[in-house]
C-alpha atoms as a PDB file:
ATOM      1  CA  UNK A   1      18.997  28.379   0.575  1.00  0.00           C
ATOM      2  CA  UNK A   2      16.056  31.358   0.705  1.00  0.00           C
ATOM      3  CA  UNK A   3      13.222  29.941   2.513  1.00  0.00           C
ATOM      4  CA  UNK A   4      10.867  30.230  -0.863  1.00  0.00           C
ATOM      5  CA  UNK A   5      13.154  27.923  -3.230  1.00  0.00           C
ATOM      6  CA  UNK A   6      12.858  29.096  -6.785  1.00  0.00           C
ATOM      7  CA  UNK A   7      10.640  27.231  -9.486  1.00  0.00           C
ATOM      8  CA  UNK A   8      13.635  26.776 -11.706  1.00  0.00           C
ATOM      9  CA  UNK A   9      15.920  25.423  -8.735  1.00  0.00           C
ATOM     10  CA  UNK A  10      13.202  22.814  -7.549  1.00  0.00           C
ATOM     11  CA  UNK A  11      12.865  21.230 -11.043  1.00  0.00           C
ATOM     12  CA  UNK A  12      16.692  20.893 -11.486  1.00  0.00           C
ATOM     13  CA  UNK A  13      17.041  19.068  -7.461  1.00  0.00           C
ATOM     14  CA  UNK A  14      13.764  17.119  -8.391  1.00  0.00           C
ATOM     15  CA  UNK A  15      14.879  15.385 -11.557  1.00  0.00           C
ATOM     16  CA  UNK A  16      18.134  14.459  -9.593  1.00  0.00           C
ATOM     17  CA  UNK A  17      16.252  12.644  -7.052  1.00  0.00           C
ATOM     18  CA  UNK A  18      14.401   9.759  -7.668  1.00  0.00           C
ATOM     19  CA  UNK A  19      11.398   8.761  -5.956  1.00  0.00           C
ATOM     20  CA  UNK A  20      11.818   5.589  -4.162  1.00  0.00           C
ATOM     21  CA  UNK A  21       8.704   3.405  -4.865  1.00  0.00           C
ATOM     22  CA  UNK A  22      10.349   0.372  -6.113  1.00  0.00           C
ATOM     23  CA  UNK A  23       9.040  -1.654  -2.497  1.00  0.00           C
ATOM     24  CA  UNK A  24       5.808   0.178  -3.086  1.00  0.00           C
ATOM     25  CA  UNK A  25       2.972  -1.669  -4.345  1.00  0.00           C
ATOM     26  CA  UNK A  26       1.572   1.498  -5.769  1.00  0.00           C
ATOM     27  CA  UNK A  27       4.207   1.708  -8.518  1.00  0.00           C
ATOM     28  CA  UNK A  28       2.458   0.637 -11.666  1.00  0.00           C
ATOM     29  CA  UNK A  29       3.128   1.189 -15.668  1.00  0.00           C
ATOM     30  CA  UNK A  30       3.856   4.746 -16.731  1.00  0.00           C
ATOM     31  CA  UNK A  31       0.458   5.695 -18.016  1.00  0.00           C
ATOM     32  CA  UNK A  32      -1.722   4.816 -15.228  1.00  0.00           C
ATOM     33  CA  UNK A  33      -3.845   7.439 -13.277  1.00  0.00           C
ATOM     34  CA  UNK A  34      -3.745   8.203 -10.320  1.00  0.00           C
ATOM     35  CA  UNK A  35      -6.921   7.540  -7.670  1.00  0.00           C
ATOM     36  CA  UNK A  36      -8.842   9.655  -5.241  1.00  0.00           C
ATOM     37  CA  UNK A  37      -8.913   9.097  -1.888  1.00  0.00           C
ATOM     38  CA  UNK A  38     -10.472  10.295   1.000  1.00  0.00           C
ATOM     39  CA  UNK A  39     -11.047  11.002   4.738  1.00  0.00           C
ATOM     40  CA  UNK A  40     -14.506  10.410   3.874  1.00  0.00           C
ATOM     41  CA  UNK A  41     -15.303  11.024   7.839  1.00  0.00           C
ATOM     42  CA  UNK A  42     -15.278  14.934   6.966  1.00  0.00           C
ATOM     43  CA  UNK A  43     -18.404  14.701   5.068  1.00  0.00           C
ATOM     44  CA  UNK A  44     -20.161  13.210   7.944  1.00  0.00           C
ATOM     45  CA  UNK A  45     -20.214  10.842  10.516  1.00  0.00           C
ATOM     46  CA  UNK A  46     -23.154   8.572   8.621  1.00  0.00           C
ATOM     47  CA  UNK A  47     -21.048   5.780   6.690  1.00  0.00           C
ATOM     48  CA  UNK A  48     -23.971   5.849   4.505  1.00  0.00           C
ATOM     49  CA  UNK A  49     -23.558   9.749   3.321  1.00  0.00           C
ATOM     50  CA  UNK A  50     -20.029   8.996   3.094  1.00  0.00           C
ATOM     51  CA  UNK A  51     -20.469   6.245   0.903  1.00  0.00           C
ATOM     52  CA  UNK A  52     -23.200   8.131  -1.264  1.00  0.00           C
ATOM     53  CA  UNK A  53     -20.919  11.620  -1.670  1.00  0.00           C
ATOM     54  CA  UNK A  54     -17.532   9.378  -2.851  1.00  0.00           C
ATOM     55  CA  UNK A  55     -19.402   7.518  -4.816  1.00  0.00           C
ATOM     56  CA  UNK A  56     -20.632  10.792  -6.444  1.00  0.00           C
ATOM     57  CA  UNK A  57     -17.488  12.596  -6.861  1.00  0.00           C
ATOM     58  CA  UNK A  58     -15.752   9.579  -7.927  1.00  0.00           C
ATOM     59  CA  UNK A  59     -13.559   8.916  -5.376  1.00  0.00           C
ATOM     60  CA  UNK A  60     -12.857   5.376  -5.431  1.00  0.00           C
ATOM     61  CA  UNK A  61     -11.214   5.097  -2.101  1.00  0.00           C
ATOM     62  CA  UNK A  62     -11.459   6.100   1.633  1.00  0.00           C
ATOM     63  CA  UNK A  63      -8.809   6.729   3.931  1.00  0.00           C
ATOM     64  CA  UNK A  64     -10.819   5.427   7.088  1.00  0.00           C
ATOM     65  CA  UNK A  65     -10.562   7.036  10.556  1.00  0.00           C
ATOM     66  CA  UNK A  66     -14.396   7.780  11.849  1.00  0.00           C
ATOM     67  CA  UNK A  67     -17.658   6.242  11.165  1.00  0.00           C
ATOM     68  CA  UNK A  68     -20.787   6.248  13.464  1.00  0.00           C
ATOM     69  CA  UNK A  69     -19.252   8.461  15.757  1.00  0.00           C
ATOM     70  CA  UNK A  70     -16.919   6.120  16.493  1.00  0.00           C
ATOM     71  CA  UNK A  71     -13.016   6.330  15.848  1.00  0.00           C
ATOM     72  CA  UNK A  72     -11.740   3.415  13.972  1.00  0.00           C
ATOM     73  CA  UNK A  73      -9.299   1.984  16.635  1.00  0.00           C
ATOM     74  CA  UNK A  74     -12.835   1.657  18.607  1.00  0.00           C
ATOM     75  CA  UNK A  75     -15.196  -0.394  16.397  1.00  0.00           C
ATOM     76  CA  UNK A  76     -16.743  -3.433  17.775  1.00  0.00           C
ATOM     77  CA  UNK A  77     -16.662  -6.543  15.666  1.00  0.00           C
ATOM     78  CA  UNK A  78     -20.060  -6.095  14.581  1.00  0.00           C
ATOM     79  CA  UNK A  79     -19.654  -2.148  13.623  1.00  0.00           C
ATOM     80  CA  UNK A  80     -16.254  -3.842  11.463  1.00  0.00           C
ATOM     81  CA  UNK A  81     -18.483  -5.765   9.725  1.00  0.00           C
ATOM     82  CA  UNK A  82     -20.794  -3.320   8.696  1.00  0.00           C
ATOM     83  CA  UNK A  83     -18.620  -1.048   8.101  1.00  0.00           C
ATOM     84  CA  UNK A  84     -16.819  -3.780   5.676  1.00  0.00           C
ATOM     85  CA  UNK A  85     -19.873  -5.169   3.789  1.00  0.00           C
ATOM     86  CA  UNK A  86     -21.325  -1.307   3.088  1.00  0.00           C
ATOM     87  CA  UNK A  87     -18.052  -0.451   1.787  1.00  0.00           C
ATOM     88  CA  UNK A  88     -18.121  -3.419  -0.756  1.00  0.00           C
ATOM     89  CA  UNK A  89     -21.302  -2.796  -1.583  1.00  0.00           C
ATOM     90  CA  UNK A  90     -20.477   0.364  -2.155  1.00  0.00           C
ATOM     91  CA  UNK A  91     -17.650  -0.297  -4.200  1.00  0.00           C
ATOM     92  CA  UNK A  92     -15.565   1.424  -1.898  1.00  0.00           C
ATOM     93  CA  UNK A  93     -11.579   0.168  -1.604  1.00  0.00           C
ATOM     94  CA  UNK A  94      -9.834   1.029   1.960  1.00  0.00           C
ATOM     95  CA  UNK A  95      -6.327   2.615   1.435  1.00  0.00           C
ATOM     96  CA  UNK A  96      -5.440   3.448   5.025  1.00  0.00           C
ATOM     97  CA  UNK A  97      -6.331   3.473   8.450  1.00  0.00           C
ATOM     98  CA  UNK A  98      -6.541   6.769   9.122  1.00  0.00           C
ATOM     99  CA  UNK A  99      -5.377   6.319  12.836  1.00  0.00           C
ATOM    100  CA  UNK A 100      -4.337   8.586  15.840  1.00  0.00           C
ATOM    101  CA  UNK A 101      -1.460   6.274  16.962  1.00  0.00           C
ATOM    102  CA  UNK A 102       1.345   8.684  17.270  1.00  0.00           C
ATOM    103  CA  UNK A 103      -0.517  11.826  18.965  1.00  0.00           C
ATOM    104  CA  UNK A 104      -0.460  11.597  22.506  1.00  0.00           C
ATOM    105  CA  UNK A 105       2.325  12.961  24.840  1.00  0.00           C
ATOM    106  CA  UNK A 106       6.206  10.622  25.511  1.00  0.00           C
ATOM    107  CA  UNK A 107       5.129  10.735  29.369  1.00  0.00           C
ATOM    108  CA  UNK A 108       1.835   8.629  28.400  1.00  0.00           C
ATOM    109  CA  UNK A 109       2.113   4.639  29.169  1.00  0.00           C
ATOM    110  CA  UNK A 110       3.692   2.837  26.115  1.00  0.00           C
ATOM    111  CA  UNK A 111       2.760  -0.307  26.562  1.00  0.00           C
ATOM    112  CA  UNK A 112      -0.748   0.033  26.191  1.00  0.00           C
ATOM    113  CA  UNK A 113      -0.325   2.610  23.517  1.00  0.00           C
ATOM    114  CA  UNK A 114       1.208   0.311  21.467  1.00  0.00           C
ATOM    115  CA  UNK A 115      -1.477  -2.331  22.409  1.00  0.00           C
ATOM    116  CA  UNK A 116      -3.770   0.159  20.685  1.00  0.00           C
ATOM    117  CA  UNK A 117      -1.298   0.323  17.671  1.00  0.00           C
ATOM    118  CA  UNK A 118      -1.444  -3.596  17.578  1.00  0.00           C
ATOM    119  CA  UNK A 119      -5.116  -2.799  16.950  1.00  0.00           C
ATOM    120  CA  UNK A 120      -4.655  -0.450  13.736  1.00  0.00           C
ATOM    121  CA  UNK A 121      -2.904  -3.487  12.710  1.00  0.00           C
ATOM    122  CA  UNK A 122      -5.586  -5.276  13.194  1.00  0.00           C
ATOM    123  CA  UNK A 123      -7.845  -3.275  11.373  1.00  0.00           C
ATOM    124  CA  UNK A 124      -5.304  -2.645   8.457  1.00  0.00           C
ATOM    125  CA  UNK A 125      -5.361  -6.324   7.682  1.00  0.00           C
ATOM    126  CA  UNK A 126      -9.462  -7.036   8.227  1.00  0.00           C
ATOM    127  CA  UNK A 127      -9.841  -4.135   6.014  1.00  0.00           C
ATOM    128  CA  UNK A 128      -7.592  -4.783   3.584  1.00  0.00           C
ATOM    129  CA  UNK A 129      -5.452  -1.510   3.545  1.00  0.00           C
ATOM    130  CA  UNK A 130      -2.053  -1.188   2.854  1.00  0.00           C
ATOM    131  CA  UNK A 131      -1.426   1.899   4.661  1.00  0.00           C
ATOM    132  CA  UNK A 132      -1.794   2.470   8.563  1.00  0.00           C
ATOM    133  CA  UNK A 133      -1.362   6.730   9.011  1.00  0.00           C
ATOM    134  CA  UNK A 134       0.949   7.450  12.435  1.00  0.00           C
ATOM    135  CA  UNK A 135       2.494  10.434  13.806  1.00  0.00           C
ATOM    136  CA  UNK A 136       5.898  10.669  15.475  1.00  0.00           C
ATOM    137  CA  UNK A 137       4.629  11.655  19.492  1.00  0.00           C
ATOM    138  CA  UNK A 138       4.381  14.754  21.260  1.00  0.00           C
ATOM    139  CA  UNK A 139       7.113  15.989  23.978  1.00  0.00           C
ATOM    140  CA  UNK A 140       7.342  15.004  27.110  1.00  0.00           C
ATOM    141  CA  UNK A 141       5.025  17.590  29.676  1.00  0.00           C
ATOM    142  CA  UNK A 142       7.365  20.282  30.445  1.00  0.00           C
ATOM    143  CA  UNK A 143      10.033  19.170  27.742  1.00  0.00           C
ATOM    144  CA  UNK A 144      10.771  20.561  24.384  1.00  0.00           C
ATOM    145  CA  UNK A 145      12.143  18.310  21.371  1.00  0.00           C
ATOM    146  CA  UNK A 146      15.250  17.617  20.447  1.00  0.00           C
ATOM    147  CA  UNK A 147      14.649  15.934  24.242  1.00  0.00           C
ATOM    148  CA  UNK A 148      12.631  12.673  23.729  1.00  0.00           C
ATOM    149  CA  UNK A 149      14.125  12.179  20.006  1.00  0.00           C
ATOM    150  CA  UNK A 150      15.843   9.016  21.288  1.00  0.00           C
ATOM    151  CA  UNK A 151      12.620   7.845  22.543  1.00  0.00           C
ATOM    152  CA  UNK A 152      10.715   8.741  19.251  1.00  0.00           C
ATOM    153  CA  UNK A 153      13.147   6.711  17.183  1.00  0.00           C
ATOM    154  CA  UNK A 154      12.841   3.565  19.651  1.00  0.00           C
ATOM    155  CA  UNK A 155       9.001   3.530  19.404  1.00  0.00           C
ATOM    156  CA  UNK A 156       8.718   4.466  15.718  1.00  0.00           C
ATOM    157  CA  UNK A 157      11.220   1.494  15.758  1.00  0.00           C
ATOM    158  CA  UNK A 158       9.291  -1.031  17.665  1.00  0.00           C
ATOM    159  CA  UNK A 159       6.207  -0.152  15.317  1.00  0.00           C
ATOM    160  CA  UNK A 160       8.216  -0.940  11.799  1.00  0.00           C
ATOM    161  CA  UNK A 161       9.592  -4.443  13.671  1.00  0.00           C
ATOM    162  CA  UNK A 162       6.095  -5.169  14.339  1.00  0.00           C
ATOM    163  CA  UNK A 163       4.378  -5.253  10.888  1.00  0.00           C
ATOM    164  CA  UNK A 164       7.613  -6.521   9.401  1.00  0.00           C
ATOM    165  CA  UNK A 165       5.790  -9.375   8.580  1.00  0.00           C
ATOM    166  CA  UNK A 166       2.328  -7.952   8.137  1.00  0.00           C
ATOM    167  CA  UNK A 167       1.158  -6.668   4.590  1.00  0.00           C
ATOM    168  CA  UNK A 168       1.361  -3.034   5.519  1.00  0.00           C
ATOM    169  CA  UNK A 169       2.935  -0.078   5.221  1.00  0.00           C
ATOM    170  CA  UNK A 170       3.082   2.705   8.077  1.00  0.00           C
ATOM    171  CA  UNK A 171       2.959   6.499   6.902  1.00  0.00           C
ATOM    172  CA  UNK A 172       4.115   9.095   8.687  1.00  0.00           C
ATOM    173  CA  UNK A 173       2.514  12.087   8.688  1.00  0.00           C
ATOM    174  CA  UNK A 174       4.015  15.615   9.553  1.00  0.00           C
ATOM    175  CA  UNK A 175       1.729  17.183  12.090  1.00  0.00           C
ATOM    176  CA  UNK A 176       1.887  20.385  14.242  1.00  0.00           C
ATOM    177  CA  UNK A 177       3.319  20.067  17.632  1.00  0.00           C
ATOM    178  CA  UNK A 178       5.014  15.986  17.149  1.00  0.00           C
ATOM    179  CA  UNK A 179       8.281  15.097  16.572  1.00  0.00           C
ATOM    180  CA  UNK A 180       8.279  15.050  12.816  1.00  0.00           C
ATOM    181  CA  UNK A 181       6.423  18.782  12.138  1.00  0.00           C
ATOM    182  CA  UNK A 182       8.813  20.261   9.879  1.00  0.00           C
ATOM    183  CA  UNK A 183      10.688  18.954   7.334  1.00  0.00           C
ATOM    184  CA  UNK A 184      14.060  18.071   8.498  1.00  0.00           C
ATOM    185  CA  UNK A 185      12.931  16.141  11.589  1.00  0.00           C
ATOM    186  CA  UNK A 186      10.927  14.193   9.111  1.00  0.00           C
ATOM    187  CA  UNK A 187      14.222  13.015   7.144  1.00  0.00           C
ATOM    188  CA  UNK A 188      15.515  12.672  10.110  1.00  0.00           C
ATOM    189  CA  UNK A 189      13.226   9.802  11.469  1.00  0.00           C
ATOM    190  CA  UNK A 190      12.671   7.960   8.078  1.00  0.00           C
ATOM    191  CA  UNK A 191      16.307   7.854   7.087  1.00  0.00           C
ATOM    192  CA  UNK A 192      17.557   7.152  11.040  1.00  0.00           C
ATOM    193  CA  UNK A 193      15.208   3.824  10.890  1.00  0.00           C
ATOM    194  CA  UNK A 194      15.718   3.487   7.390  1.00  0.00           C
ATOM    195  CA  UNK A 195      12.635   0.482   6.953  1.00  0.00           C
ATOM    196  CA  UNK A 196      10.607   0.079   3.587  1.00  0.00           C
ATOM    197  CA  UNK A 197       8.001  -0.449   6.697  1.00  0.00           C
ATOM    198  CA  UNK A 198       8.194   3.088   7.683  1.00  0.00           C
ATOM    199  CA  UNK A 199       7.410   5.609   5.127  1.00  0.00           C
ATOM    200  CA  UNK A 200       6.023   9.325   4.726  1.00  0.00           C
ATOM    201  CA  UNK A 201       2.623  10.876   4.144  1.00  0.00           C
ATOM    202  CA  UNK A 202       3.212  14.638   3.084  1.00  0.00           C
ATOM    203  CA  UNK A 203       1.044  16.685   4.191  1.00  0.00           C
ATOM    204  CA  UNK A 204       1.348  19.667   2.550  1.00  0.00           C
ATOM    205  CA  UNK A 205      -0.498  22.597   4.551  1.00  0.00           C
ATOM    206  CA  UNK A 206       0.411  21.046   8.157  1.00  0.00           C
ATOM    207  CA  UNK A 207       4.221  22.103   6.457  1.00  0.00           C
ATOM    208  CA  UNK A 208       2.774  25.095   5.606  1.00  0.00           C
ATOM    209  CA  UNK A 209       1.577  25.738   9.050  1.00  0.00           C
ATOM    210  CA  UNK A 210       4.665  25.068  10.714  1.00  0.00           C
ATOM    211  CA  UNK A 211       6.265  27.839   8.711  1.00  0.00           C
ATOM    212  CA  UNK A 212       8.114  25.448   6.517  1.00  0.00           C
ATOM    213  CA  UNK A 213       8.472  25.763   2.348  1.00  0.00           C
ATOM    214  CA  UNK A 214       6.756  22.532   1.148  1.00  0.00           C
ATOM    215  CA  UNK A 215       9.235  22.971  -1.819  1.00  0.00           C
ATOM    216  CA  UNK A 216      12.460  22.315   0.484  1.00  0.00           C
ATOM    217  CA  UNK A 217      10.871  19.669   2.342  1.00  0.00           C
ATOM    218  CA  UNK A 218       9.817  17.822  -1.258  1.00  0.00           C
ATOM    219  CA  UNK A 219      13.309  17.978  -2.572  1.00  0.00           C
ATOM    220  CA  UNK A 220      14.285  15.998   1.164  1.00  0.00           C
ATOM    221  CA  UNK A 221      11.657  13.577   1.595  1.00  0.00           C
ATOM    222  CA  UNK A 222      10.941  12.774  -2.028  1.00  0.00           C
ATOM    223  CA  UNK A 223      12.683   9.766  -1.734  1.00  0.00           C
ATOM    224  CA  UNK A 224      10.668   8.711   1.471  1.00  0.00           C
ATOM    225  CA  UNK A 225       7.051   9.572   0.154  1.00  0.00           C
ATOM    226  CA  UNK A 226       4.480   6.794  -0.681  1.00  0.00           C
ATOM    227  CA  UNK A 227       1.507   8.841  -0.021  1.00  0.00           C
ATOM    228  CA  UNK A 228      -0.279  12.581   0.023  1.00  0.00           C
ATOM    229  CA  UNK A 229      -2.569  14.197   2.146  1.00  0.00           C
ATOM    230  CA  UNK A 230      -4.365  17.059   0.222  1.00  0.00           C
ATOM    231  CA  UNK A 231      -5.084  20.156   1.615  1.00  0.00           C
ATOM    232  CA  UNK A 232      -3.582  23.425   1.539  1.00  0.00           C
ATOM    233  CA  UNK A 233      -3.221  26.501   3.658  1.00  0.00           C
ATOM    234  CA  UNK A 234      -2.509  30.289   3.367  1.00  0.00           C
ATOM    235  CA  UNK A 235       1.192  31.073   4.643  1.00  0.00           C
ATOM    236  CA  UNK A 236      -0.332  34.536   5.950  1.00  0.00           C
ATOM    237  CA  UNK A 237      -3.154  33.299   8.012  1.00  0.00           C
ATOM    238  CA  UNK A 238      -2.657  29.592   8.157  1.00  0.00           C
ATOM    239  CA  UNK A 239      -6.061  29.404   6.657  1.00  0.00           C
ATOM    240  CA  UNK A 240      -6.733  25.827   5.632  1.00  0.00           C
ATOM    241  CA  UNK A 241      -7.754  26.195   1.754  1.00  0.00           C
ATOM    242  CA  UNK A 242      -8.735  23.753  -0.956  1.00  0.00           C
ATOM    243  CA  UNK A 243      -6.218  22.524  -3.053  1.00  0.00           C
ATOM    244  CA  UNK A 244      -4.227  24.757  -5.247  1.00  0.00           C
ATOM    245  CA  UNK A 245      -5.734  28.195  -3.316  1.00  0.00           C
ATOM    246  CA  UNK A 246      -2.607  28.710  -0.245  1.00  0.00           C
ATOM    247  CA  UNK A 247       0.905  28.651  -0.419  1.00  0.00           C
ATOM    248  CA  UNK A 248       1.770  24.484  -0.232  1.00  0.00           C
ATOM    249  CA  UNK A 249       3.015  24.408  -4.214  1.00  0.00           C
ATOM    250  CA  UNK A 250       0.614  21.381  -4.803  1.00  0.00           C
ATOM    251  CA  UNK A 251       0.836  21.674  -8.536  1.00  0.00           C
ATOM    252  CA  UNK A 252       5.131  21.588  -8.964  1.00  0.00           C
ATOM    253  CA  UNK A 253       5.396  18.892  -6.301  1.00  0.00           C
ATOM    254  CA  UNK A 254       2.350  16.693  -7.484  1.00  0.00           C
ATOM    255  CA  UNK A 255       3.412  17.124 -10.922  1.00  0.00           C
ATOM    256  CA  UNK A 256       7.151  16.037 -10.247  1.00  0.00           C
ATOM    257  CA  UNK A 257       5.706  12.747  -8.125  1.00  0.00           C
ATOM    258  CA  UNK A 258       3.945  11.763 -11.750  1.00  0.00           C
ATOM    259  CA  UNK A 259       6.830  12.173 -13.330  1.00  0.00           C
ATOM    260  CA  UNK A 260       9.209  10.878 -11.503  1.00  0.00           C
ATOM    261  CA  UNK A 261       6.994   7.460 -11.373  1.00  0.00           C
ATOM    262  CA  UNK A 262       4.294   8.007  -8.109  1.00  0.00           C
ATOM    263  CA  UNK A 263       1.363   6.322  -8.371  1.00  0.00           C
ATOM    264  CA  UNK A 264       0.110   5.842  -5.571  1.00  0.00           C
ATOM    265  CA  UNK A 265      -3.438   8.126  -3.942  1.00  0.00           C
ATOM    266  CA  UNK A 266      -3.619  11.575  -3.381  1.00  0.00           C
ATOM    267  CA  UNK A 267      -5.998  11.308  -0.164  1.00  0.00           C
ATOM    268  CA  UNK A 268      -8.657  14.532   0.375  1.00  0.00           C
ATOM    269  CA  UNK A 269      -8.617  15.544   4.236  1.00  0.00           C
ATOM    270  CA  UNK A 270     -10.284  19.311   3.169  1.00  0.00           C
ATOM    271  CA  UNK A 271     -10.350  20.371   6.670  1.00  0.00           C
ATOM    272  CA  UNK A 272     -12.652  23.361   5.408  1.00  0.00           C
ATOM    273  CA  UNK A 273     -14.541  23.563   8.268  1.00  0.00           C
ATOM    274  CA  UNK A 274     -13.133  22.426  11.458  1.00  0.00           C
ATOM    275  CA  UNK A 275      -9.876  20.590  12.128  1.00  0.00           C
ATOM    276  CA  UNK A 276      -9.626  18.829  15.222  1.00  0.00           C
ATOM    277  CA  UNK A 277      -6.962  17.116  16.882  1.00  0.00           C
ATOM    278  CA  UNK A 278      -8.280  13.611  15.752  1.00  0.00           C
ATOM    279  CA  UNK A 279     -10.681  14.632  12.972  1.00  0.00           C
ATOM    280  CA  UNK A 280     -11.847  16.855  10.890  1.00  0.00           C
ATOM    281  CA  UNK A 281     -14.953  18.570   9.183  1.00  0.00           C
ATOM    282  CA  UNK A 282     -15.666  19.627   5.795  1.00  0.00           C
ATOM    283  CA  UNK A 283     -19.591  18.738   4.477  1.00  0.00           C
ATOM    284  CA  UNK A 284     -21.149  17.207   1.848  1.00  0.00           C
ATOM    285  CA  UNK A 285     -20.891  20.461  -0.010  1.00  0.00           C
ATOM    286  CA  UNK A 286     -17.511  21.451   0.546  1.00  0.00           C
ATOM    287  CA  UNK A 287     -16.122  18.227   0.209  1.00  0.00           C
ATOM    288  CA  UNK A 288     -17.185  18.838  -3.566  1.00  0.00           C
ATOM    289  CA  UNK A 289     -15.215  22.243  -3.527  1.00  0.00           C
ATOM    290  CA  UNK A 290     -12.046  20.377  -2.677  1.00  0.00           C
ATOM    291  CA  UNK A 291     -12.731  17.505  -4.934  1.00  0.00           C
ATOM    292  CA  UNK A 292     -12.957  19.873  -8.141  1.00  0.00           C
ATOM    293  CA  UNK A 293      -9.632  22.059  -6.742  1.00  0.00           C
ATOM    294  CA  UNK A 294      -7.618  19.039  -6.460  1.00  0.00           C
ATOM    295  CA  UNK A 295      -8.897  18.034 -10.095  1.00  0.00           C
ATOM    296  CA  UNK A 296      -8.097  21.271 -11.333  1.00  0.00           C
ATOM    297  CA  UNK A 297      -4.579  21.103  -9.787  1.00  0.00           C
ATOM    298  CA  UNK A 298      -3.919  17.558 -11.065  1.00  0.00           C
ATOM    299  CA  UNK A 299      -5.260  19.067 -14.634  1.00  0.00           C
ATOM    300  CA  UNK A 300      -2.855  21.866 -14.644  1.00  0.00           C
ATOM    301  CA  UNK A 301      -0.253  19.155 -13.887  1.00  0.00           C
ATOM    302  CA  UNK A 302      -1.112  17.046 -16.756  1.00  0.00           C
ATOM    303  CA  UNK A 303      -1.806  14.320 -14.160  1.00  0.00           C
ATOM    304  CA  UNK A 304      -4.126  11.391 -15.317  1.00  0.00           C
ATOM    305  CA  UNK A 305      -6.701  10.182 -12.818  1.00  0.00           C
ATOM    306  CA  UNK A 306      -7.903   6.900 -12.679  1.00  0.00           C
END
């Protein structure tokens, strides 16, 4: 297959692969629209901006990682309950935990790494999200993968036993440098531990950045996808763009989730300003940009938003 997959030949491998969301407690009735959600963190580190700029652009979820400076995994009980009550009062759902567990190096200590993914846990449930975000570990110092894939699979492993009984969902999310950056090692890792408690978050311009065609790695992971990250990226310059603008084929793949039965959140993380290896920055202003590109995508799609 050419590394740019042809329009024609996407639809005809798309409608021949269903999209497994029958665990998923996103699937609804055929004519619901999809939400907005967000990494509301990017528009500033003051929950009470956040709040005020969703609210605004209608988003009617965050996908929460940062607030007061502080990343998520790191709130005090009394920073959880603010953070909680201005949310409701804000009438402001949680979708995920937006957390970091996942990025840090195979040679790190486990054991207290996955005492710190016992706390997104934690969080997941006192915040009432269904989602905890993970990524699949970086390399060993000095090593390159494939070494370390064993390893991957045995934490990534351990994590799915763990919630097996919680009310949550891990998503992985492809991300430069990690185990699961481009497509295949993705498939890979979701169909190796094969749990309705591990699933994928596609992330369409980190695919783009790793020099992979977002097309390809649809027509893979489709069946593994419960949630999307939106932002896309210029193949050319890896320029992070708003949705729509680079060369991640938002519109075809968004449009074939919909139809195919996804109903789940397409989750802004704009990343127009400054992407960092734990967060990101986009403004008040910007944030708006990417809001109205990702509703003009999801209007070209003849996508219904909620």
């Amino acid at each position: 297959m050419s590394m740019h997959m042809s329009r024609r030949r996407f639809v005809q491998a798309s409608l021949a692969a269903p999209l497994l969301l029958s665990s998923f407690r996103f699937a609804r009735a055929e004519t619901q629209g999809i939400k907005i959600s967000a990494f509301a963190d990017e528009i500033s580190p003051d929950l009470d901006e956040q709040i005020r700029v969703c609210k605004q652009l209608g988003i009617t979820h965050i996908e929460l990682r940062a607030a007061a400076g502080k990343n998520v995994l790191d709130f005090d009980a009394a920073l959880r309950k603010t953070v909680r009550e201005k949310l409701l009062a804000g009438g402001l759902g949680v979708v995920s935990i937006g957390s970091p567990i996942g990025k840090v190096k195979l040679n790190e200590p486990w054991p207290a790494h996955f005492d710190r993914f016992k706390v997104a846990v934690e969080m997941a449930e006192f915040f009432n999200a269904p989602l905890i975000r993970l990524f699949s570990y970086y390399p060993a110092k000095g090593e390159a993968f494939p070494a370390g894939r064993d390893e991957v699979l045995r934490r990534l492993q351990l994590q799915a036993d763990y919630v097996k009984d919680h009310p949550v969902t891990l998503v992985h999310e492809n991300e430069k440098g990690i185990y699961g950056e481009r497509g295949p090692a993705c498939l890979d890792l979701l169909k190796t531990i094969n749990s309705p408690k591990l699933r994928g978050a596609f992330d369409f311009a980190n695919f783009v950045q790793a020099g992979d065609d977002t097309l390809k790695n649809w027509e893979l992971l489709k069946p593994y996808v419960v949630h999307f990250h939106i932002k896309d990226c210029k193949r050319d310059t890896k320029k992070v763009v708003p949705a729509g603008q680079g060369d991640g084929n938002l519109q075809p793949i968004l449009e074939d989730a919909y139809k195919s039965g996804y109903r789940g959140f397409f989750s802004l993380e704009p990343h127009l300003k400054v992407a960092g290896h734990s967060s990101g920055e986009t403004g008040a202003d910007l944030f708006k940009v990417a809001t109205n590109a990702l509703r003009d995508v999801c209007r070209k799609a003849n996508i219904p938003l909620a």
